[in-house]
C-alpha atoms as a PDB file:
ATOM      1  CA  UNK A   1      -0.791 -26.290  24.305  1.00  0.00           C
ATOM      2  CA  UNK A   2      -4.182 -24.868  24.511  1.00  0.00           C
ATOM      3  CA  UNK A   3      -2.776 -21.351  24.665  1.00  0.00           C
ATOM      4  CA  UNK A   4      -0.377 -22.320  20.903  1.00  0.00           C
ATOM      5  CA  UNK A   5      -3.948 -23.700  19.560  1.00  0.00           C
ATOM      6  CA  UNK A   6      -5.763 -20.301  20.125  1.00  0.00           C
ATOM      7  CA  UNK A   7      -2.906 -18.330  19.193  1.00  0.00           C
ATOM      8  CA  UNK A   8      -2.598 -20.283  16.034  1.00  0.00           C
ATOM      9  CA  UNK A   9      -6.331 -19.526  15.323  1.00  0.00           C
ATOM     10  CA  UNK A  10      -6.228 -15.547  16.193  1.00  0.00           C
ATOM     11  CA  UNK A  11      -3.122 -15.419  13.548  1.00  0.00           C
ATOM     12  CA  UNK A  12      -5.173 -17.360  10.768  1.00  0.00           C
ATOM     13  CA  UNK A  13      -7.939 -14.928  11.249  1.00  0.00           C
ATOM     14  CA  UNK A  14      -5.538 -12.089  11.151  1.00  0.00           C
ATOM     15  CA  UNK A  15      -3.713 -13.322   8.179  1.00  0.00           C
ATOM     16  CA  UNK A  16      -7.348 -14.396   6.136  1.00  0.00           C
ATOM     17  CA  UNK A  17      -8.158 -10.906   7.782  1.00  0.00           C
ATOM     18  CA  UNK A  18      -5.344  -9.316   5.708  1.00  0.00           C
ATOM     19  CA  UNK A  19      -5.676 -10.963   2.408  1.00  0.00           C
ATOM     20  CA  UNK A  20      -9.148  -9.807   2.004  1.00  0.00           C
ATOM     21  CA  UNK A  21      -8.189  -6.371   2.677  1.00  0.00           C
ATOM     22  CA  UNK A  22      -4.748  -6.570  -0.231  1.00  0.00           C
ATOM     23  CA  UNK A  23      -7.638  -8.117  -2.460  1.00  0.00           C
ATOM     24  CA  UNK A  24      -9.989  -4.936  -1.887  1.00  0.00           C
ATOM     25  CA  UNK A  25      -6.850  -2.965  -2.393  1.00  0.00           C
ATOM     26  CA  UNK A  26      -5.809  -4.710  -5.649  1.00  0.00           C
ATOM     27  CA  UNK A  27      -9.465  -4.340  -7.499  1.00  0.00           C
ATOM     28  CA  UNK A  28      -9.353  -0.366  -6.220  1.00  0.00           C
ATOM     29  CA  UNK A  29      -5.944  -0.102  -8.164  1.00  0.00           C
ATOM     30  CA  UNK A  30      -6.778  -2.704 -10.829  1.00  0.00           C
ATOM     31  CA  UNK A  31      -7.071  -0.666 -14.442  1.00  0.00           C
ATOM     32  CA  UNK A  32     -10.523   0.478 -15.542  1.00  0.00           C
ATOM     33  CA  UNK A  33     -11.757   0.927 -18.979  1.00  0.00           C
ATOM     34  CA  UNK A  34      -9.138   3.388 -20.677  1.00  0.00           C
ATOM     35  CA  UNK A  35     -10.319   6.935 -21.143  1.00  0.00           C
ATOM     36  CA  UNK A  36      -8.267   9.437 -23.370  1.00  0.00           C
ATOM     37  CA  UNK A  37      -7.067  12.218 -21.185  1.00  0.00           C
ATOM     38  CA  UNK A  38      -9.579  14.830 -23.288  1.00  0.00           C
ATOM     39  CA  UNK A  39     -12.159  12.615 -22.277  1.00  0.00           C
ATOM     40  CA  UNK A  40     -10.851  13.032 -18.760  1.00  0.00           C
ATOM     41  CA  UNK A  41      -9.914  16.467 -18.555  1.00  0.00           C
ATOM     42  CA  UNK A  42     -12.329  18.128 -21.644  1.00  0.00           C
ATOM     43  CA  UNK A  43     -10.863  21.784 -20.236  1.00  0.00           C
ATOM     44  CA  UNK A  44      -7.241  21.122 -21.132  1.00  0.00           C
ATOM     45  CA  UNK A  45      -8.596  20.968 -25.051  1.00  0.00           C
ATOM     46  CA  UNK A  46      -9.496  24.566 -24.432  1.00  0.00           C
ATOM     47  CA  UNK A  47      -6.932  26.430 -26.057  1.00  0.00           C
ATOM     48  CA  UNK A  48      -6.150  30.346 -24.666  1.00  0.00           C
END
């Protein structure tokens, strides 16, 4: 039983582990303030 208990504990590590790192990965992909694409990319206005 001892050996279920720690097992039990690595895997709720693992998993609290694991939802930290989907939360980091969510704000990195979460949308920013909008910028117009000529803001973005001012040398695609330039014409040739």
């Amino acid at each position: 039983m001892p050996t279920e208990m720690h097992r039990l504990k690595e895997l709720e590590d693992e998993n609290a582990m694991l939802e930290k790192v989907v939360a980091d990965l969510s704000m990195d992909n979460a949308p920013g303030p909008s910028v117009e694409s000529s803001e973005a990319y001012p040398e695609a206005q330039a014409g040739p």
